[in-house]
ModelCIF file with pLDDT and N, C-alpha, C, O atoms, coordinates in Angstrom:
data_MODEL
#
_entry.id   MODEL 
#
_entity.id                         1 
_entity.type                       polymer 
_entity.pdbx_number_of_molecules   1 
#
_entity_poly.entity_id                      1 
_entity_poly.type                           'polypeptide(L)' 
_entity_poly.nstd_linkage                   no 
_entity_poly.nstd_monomer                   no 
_entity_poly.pdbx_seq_one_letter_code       
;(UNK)(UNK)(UNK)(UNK)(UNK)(UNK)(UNK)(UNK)(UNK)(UNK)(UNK)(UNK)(UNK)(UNK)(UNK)(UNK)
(UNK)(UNK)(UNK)(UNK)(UNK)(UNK)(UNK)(UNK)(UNK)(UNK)(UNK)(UNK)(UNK)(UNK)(UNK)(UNK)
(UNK)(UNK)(UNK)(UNK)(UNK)(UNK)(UNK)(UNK)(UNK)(UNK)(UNK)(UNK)
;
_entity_poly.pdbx_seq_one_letter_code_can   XXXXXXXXXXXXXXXXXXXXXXXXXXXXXXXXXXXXXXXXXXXX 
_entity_poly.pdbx_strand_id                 A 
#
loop_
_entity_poly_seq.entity_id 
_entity_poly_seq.num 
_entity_poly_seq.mon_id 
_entity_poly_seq.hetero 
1 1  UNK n 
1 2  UNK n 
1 3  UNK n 
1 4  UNK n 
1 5  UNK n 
1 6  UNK n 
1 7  UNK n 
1 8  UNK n 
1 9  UNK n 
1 10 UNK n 
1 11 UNK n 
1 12 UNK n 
1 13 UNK n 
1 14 UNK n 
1 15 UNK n 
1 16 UNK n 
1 17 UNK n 
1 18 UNK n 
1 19 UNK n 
1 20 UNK n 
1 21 UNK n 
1 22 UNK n 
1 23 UNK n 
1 24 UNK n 
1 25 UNK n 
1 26 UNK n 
1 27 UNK n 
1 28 UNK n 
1 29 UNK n 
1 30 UNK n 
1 31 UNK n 
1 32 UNK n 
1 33 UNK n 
1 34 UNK n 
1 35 UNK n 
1 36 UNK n 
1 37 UNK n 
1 38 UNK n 
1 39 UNK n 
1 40 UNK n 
1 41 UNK n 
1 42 UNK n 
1 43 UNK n 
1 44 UNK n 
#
_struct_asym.id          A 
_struct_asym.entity_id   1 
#
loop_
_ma_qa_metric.id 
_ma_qa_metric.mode 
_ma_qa_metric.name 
_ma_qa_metric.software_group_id 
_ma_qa_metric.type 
1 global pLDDT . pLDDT 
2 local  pLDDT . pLDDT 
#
_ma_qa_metric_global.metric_id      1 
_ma_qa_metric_global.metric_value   90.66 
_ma_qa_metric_global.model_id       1 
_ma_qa_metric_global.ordinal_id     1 
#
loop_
_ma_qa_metric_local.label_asym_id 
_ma_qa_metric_local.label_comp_id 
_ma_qa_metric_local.label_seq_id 
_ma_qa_metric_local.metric_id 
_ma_qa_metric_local.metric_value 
_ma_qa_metric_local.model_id 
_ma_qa_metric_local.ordinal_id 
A UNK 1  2 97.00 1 1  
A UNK 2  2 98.00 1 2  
A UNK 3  2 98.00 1 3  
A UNK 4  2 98.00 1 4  
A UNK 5  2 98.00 1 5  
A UNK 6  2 98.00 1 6  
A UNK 7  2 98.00 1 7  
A UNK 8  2 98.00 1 8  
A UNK 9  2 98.00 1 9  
A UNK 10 2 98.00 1 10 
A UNK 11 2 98.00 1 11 
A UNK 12 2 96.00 1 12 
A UNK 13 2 94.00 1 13 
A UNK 14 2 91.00 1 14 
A UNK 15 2 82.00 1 15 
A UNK 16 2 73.00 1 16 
A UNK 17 2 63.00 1 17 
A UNK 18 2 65.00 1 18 
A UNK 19 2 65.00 1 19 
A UNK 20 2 65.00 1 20 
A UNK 21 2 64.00 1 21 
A UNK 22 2 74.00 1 22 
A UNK 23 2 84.00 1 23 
A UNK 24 2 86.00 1 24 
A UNK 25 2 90.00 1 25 
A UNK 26 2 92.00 1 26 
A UNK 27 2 96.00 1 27 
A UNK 28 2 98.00 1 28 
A UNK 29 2 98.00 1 29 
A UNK 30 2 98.00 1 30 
A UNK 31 2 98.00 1 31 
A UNK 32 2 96.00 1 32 
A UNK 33 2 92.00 1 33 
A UNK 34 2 95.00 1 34 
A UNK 35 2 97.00 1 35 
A UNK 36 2 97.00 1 36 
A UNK 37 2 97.00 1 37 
A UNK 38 2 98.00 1 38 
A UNK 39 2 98.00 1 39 
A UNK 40 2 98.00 1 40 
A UNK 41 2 98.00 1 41 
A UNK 42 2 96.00 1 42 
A UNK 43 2 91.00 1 43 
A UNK 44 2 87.00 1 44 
#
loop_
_atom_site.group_PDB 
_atom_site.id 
_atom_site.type_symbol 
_atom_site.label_atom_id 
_atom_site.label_alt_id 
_atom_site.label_comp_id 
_atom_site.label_asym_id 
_atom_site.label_entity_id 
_atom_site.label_seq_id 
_atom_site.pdbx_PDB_ins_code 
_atom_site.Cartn_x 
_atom_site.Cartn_y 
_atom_site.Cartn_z 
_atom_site.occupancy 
_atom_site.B_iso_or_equiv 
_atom_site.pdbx_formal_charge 
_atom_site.auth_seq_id 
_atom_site.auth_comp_id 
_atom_site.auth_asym_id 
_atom_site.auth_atom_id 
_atom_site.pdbx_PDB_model_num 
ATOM 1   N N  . UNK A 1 1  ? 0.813  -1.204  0.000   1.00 97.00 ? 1  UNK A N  1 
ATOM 2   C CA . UNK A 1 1  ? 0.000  0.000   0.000   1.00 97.00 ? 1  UNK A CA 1 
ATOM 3   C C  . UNK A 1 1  ? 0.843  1.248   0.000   1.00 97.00 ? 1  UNK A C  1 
ATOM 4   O O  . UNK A 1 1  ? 2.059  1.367   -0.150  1.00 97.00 ? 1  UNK A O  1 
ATOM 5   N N  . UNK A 1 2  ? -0.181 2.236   0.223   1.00 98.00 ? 2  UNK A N  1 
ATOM 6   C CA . UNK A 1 2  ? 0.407  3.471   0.067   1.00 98.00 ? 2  UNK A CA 1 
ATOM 7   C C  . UNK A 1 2  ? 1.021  4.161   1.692   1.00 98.00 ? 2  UNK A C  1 
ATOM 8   O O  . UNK A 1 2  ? 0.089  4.740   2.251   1.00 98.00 ? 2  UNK A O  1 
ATOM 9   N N  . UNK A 1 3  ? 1.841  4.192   2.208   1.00 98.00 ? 3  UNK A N  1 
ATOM 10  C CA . UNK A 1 3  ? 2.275  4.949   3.347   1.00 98.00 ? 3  UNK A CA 1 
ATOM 11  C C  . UNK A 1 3  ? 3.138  6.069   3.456   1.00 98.00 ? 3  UNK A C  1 
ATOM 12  O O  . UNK A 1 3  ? 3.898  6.184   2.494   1.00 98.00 ? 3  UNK A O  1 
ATOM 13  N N  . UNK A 1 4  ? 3.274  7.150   4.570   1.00 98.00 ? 4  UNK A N  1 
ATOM 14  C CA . UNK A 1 4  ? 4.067  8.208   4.568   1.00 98.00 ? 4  UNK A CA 1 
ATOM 15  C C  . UNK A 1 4  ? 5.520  7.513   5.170   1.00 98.00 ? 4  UNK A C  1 
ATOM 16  O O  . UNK A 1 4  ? 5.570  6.451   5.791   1.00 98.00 ? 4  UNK A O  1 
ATOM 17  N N  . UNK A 1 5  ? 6.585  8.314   4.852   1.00 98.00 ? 5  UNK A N  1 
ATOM 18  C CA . UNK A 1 5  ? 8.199  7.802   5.180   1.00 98.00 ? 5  UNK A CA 1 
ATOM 19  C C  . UNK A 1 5  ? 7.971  7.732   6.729   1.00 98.00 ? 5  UNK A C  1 
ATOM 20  O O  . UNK A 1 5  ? 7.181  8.526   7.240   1.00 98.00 ? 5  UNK A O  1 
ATOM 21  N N  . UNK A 1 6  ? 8.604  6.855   7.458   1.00 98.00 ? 6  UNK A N  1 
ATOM 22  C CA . UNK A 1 6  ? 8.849  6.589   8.605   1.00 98.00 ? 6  UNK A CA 1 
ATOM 23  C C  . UNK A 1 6  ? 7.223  5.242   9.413   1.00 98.00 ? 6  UNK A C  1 
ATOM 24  O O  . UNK A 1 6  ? 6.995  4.536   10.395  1.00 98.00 ? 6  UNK A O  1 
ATOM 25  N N  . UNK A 1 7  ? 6.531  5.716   8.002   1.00 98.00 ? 7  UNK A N  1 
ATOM 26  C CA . UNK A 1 7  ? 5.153  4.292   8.994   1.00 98.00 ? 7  UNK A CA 1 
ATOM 27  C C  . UNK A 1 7  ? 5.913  3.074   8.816   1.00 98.00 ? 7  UNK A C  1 
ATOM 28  O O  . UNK A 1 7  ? 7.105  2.904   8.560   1.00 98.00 ? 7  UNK A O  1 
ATOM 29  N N  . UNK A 1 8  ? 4.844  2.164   9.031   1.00 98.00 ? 8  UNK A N  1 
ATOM 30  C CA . UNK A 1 8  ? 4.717  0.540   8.761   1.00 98.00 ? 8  UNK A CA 1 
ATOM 31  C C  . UNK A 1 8  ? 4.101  0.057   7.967   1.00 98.00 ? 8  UNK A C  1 
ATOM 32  O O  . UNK A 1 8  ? 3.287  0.862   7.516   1.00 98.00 ? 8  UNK A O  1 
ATOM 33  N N  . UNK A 1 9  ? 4.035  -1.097  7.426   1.00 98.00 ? 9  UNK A N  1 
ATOM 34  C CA . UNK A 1 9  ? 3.596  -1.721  7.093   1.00 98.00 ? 9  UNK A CA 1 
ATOM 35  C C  . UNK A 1 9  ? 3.839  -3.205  7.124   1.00 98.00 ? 9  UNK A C  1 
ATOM 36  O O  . UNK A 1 9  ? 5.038  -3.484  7.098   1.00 98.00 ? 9  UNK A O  1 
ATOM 37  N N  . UNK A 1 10 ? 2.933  -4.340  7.179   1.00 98.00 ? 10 UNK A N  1 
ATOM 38  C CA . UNK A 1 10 ? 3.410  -5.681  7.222   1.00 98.00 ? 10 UNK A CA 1 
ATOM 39  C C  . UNK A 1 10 ? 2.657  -6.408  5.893   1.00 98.00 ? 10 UNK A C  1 
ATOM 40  O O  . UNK A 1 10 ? 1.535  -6.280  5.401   1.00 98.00 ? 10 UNK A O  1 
ATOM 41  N N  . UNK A 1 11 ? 3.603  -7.072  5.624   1.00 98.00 ? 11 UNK A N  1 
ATOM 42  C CA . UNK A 1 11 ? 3.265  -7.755  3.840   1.00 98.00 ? 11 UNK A CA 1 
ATOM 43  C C  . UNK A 1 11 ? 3.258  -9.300  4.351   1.00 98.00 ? 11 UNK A C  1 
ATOM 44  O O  . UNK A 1 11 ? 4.121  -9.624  5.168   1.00 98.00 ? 11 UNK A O  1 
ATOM 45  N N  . UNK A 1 12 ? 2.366  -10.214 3.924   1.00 96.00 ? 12 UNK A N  1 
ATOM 46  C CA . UNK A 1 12 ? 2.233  -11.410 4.201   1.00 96.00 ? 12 UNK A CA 1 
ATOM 47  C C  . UNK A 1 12 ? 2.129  -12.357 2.861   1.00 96.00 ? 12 UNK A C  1 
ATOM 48  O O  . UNK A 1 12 ? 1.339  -12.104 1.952   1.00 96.00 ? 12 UNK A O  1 
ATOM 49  N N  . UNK A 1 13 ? 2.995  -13.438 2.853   1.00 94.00 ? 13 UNK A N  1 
ATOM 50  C CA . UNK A 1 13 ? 2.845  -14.235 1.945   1.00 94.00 ? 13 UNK A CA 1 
ATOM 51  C C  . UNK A 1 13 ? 2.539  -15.435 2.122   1.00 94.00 ? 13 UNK A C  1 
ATOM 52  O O  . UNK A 1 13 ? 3.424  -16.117 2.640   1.00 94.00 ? 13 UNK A O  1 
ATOM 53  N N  . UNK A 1 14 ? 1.091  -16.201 1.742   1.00 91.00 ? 14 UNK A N  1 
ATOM 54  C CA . UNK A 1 14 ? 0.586  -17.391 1.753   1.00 91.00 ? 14 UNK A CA 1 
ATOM 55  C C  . UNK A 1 14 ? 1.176  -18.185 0.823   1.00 91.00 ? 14 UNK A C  1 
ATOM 56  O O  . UNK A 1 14 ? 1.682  -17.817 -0.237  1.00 91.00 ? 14 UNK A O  1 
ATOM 57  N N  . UNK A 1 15 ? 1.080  -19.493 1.340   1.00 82.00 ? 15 UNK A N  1 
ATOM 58  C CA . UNK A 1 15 ? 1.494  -20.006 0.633   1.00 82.00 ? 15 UNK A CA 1 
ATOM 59  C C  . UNK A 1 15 ? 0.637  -21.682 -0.014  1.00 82.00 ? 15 UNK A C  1 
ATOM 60  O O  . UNK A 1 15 ? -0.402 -21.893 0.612   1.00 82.00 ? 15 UNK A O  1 
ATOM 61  N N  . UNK A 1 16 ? 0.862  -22.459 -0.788  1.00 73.00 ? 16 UNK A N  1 
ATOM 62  C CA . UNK A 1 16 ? -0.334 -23.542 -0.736  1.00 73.00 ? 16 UNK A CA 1 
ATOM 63  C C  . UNK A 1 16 ? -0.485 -24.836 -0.286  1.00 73.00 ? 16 UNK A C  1 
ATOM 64  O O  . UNK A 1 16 ? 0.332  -25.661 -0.696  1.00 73.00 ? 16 UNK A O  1 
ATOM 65  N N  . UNK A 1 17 ? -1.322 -25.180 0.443   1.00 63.00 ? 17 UNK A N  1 
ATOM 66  C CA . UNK A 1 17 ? -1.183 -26.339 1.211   1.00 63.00 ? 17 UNK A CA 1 
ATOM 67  C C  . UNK A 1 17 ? -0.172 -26.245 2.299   1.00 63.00 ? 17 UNK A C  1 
ATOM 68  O O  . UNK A 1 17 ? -0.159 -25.481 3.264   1.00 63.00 ? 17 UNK A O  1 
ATOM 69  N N  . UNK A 1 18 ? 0.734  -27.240 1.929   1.00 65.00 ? 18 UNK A N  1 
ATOM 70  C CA . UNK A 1 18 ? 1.834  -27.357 3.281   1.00 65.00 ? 18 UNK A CA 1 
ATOM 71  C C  . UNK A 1 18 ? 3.425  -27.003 2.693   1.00 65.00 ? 18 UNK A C  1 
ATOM 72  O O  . UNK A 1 18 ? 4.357  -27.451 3.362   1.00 65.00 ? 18 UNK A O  1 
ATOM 73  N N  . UNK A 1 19 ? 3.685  -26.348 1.674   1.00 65.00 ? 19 UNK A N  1 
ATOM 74  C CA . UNK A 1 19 ? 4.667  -25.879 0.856   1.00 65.00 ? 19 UNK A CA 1 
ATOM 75  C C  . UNK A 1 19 ? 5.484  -25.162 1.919   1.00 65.00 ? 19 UNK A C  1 
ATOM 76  O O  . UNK A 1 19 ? 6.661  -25.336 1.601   1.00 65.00 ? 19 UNK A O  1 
ATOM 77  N N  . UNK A 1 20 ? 5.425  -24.535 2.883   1.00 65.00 ? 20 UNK A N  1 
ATOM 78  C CA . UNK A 1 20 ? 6.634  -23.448 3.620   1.00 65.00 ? 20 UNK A CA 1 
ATOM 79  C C  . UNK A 1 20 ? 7.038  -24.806 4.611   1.00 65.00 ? 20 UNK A C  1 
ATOM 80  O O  . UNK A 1 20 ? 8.017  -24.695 5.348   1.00 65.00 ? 20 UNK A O  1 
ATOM 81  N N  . UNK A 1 21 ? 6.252  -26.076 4.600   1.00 64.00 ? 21 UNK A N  1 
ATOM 82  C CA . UNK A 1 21 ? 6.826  -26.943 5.958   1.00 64.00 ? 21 UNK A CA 1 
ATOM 83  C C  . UNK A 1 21 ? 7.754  -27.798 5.186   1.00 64.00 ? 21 UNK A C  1 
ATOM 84  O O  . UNK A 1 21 ? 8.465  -28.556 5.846   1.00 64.00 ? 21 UNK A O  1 
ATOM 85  N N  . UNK A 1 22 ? 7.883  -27.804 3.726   1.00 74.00 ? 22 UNK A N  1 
ATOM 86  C CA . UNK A 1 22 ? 8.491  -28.799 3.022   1.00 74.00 ? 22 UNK A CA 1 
ATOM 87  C C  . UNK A 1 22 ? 9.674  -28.184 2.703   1.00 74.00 ? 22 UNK A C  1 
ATOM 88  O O  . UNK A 1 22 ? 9.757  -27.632 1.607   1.00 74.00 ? 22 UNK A O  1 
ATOM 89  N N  . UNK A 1 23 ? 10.945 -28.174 3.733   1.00 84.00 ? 23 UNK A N  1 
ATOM 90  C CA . UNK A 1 23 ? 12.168 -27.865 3.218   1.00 84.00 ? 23 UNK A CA 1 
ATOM 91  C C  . UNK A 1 23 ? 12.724 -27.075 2.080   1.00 84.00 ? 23 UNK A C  1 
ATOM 92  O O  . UNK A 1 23 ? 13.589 -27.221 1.215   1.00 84.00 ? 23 UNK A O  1 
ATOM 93  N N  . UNK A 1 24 ? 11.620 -25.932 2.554   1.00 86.00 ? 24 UNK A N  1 
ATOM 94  C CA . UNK A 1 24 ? 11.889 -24.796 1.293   1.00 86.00 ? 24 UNK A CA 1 
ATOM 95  C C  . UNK A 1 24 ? 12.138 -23.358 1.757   1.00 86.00 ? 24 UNK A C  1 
ATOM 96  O O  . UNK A 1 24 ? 11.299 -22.818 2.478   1.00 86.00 ? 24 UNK A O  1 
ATOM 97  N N  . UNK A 1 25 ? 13.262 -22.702 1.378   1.00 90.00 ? 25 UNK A N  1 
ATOM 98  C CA . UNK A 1 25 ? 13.711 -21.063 1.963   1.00 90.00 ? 25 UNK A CA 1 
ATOM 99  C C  . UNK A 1 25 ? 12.790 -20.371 1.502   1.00 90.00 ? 25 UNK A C  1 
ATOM 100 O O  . UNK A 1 25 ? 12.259 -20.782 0.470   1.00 90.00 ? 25 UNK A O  1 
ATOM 101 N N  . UNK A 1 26 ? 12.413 -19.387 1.976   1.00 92.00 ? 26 UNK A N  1 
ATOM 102 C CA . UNK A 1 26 ? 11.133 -18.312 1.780   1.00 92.00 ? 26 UNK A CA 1 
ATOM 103 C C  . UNK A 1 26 ? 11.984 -17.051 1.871   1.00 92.00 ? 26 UNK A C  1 
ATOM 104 O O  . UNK A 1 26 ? 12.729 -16.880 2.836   1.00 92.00 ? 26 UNK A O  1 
ATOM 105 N N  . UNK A 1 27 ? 11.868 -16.015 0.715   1.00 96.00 ? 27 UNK A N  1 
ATOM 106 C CA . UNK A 1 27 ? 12.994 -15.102 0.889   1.00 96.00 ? 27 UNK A CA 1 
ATOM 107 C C  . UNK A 1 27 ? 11.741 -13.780 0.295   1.00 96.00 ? 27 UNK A C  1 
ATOM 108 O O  . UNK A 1 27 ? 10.715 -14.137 -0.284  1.00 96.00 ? 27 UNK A O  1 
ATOM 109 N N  . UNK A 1 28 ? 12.012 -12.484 0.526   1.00 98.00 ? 28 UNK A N  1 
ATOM 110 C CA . UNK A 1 28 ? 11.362 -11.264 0.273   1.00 98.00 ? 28 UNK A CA 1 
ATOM 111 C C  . UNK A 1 28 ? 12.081 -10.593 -0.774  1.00 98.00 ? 28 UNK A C  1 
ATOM 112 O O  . UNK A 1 28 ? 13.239 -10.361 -0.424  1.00 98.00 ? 28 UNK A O  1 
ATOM 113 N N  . UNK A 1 29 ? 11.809 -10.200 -1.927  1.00 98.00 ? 29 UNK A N  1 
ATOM 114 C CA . UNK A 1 29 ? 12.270 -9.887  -2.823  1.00 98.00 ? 29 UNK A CA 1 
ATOM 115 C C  . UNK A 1 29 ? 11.912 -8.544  -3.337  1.00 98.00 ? 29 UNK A C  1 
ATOM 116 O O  . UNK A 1 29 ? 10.718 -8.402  -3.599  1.00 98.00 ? 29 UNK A O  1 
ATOM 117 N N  . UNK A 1 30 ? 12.664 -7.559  -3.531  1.00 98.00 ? 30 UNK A N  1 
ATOM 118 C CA . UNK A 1 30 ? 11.771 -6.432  -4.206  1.00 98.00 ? 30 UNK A CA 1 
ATOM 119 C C  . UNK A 1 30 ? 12.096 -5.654  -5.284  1.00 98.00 ? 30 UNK A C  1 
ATOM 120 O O  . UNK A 1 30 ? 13.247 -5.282  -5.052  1.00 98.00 ? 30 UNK A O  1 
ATOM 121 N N  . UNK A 1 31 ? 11.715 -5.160  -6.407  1.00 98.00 ? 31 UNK A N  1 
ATOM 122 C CA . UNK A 1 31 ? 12.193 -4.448  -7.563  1.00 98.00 ? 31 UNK A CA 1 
ATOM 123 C C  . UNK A 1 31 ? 11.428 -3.080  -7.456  1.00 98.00 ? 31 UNK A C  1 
ATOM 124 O O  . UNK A 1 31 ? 10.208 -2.934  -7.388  1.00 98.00 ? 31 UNK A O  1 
ATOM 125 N N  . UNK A 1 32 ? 12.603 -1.901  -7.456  1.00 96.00 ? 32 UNK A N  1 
ATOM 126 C CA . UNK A 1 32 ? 12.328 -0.580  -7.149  1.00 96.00 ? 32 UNK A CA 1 
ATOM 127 C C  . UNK A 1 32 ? 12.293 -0.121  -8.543  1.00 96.00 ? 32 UNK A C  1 
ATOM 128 O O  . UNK A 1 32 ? 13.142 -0.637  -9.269  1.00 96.00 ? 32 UNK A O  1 
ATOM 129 N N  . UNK A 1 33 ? 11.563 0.664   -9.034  1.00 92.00 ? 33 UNK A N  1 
ATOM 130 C CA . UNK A 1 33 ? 11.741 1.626   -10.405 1.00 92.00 ? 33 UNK A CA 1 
ATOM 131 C C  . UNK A 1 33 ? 12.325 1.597   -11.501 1.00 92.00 ? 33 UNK A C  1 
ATOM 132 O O  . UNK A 1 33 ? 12.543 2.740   -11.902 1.00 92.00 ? 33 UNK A O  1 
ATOM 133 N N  . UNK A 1 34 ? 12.700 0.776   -12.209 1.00 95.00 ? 34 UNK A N  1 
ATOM 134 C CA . UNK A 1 34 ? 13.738 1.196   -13.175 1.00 95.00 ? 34 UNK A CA 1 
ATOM 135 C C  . UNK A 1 34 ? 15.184 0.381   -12.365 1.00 95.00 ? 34 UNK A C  1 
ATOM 136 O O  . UNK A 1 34 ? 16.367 0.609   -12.615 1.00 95.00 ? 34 UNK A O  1 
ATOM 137 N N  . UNK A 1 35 ? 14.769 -0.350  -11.614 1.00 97.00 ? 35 UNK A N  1 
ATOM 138 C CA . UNK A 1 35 ? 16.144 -0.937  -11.053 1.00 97.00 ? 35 UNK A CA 1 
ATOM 139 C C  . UNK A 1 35 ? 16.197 -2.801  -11.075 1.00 97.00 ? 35 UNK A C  1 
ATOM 140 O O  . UNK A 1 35 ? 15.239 -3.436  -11.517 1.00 97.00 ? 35 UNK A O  1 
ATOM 141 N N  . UNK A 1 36 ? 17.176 -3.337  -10.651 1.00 97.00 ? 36 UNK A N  1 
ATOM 142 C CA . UNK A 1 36 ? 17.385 -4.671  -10.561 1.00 97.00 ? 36 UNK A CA 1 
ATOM 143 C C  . UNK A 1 36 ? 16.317 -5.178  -9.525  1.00 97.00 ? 36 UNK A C  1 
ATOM 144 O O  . UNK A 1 36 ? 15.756 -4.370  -8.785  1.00 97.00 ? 36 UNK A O  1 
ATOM 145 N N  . UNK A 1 37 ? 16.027 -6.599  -9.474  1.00 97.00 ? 37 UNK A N  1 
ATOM 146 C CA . UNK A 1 37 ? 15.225 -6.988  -8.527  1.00 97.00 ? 37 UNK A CA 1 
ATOM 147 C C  . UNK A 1 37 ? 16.432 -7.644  -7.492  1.00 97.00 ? 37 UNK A C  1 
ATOM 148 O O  . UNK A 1 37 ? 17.275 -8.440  -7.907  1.00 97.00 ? 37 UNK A O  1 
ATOM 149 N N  . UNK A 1 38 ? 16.355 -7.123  -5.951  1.00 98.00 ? 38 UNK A N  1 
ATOM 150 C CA . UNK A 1 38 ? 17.006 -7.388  -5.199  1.00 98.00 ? 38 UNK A CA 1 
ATOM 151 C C  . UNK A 1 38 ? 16.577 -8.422  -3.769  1.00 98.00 ? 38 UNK A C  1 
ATOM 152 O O  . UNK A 1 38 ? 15.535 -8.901  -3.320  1.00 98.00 ? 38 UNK A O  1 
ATOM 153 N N  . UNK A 1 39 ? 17.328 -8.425  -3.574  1.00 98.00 ? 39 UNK A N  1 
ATOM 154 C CA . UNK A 1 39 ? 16.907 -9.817  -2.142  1.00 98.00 ? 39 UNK A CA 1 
ATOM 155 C C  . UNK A 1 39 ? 17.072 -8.291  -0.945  1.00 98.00 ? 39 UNK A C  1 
ATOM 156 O O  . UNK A 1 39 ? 17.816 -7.310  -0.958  1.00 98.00 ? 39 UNK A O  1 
ATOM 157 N N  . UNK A 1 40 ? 16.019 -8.732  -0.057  1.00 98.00 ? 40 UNK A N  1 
ATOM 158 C CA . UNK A 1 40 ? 15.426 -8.174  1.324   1.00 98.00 ? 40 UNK A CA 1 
ATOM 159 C C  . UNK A 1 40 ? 15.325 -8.968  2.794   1.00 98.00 ? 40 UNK A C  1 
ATOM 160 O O  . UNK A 1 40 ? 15.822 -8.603  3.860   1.00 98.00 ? 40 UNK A O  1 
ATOM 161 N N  . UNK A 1 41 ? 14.692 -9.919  2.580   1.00 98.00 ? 41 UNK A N  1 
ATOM 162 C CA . UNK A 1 41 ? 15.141 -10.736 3.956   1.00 98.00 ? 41 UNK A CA 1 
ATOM 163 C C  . UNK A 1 41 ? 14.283 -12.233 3.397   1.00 98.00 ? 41 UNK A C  1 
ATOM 164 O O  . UNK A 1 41 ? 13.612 -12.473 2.393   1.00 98.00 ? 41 UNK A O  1 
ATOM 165 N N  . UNK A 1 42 ? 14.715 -13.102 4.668   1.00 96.00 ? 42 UNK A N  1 
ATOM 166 C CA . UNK A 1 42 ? 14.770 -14.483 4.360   1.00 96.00 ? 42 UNK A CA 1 
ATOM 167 C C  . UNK A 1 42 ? 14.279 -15.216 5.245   1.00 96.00 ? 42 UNK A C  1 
ATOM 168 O O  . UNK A 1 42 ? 14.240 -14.540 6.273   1.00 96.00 ? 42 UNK A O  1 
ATOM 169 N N  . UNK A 1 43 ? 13.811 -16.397 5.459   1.00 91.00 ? 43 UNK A N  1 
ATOM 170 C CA . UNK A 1 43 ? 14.517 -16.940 6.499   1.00 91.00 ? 43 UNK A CA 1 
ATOM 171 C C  . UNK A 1 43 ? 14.850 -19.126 5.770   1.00 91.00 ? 43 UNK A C  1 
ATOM 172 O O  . UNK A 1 43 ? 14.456 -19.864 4.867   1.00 91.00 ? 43 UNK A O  1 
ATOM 173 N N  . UNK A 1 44 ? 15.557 -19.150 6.673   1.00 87.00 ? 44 UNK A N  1 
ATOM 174 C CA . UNK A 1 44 ? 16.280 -20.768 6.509   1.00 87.00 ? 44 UNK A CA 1 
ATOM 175 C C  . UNK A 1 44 ? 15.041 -21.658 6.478   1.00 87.00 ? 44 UNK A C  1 
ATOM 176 O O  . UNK A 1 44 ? 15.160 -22.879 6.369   1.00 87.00 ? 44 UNK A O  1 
#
C-alpha cells in the first residue's frame, strides 16, 4: 500500500497447502523503479 516515510507496514505471503513446511527457503524480494530486482530478507 500506500504509506508516509517513517510508517509501517506488514506484507504477508501465503502459501499452498503445506509448501513453507516442506524444506523450502522463503525469501522477500523487491524491484524498485527502473532498477534490478534485489533480495530483502529471508529466512532458513
Amino acid at each position: 500500500g500506500l504509506v508516509e516515510a517513517g510508517g509501517s507496514l506488514r506484507l504477508s505471503c501465503a502459501a499452498s497447502g503445506r509448501t513453507l513446511s516442506t524444506n523450502r527457503d522463503v525469501a522477500w524480494f523487491r524491484q524498485p523503479p527502473g532498477k534490478e530486482r534485489e533480495f530483502v530478507a529471508g529466512i532458513s
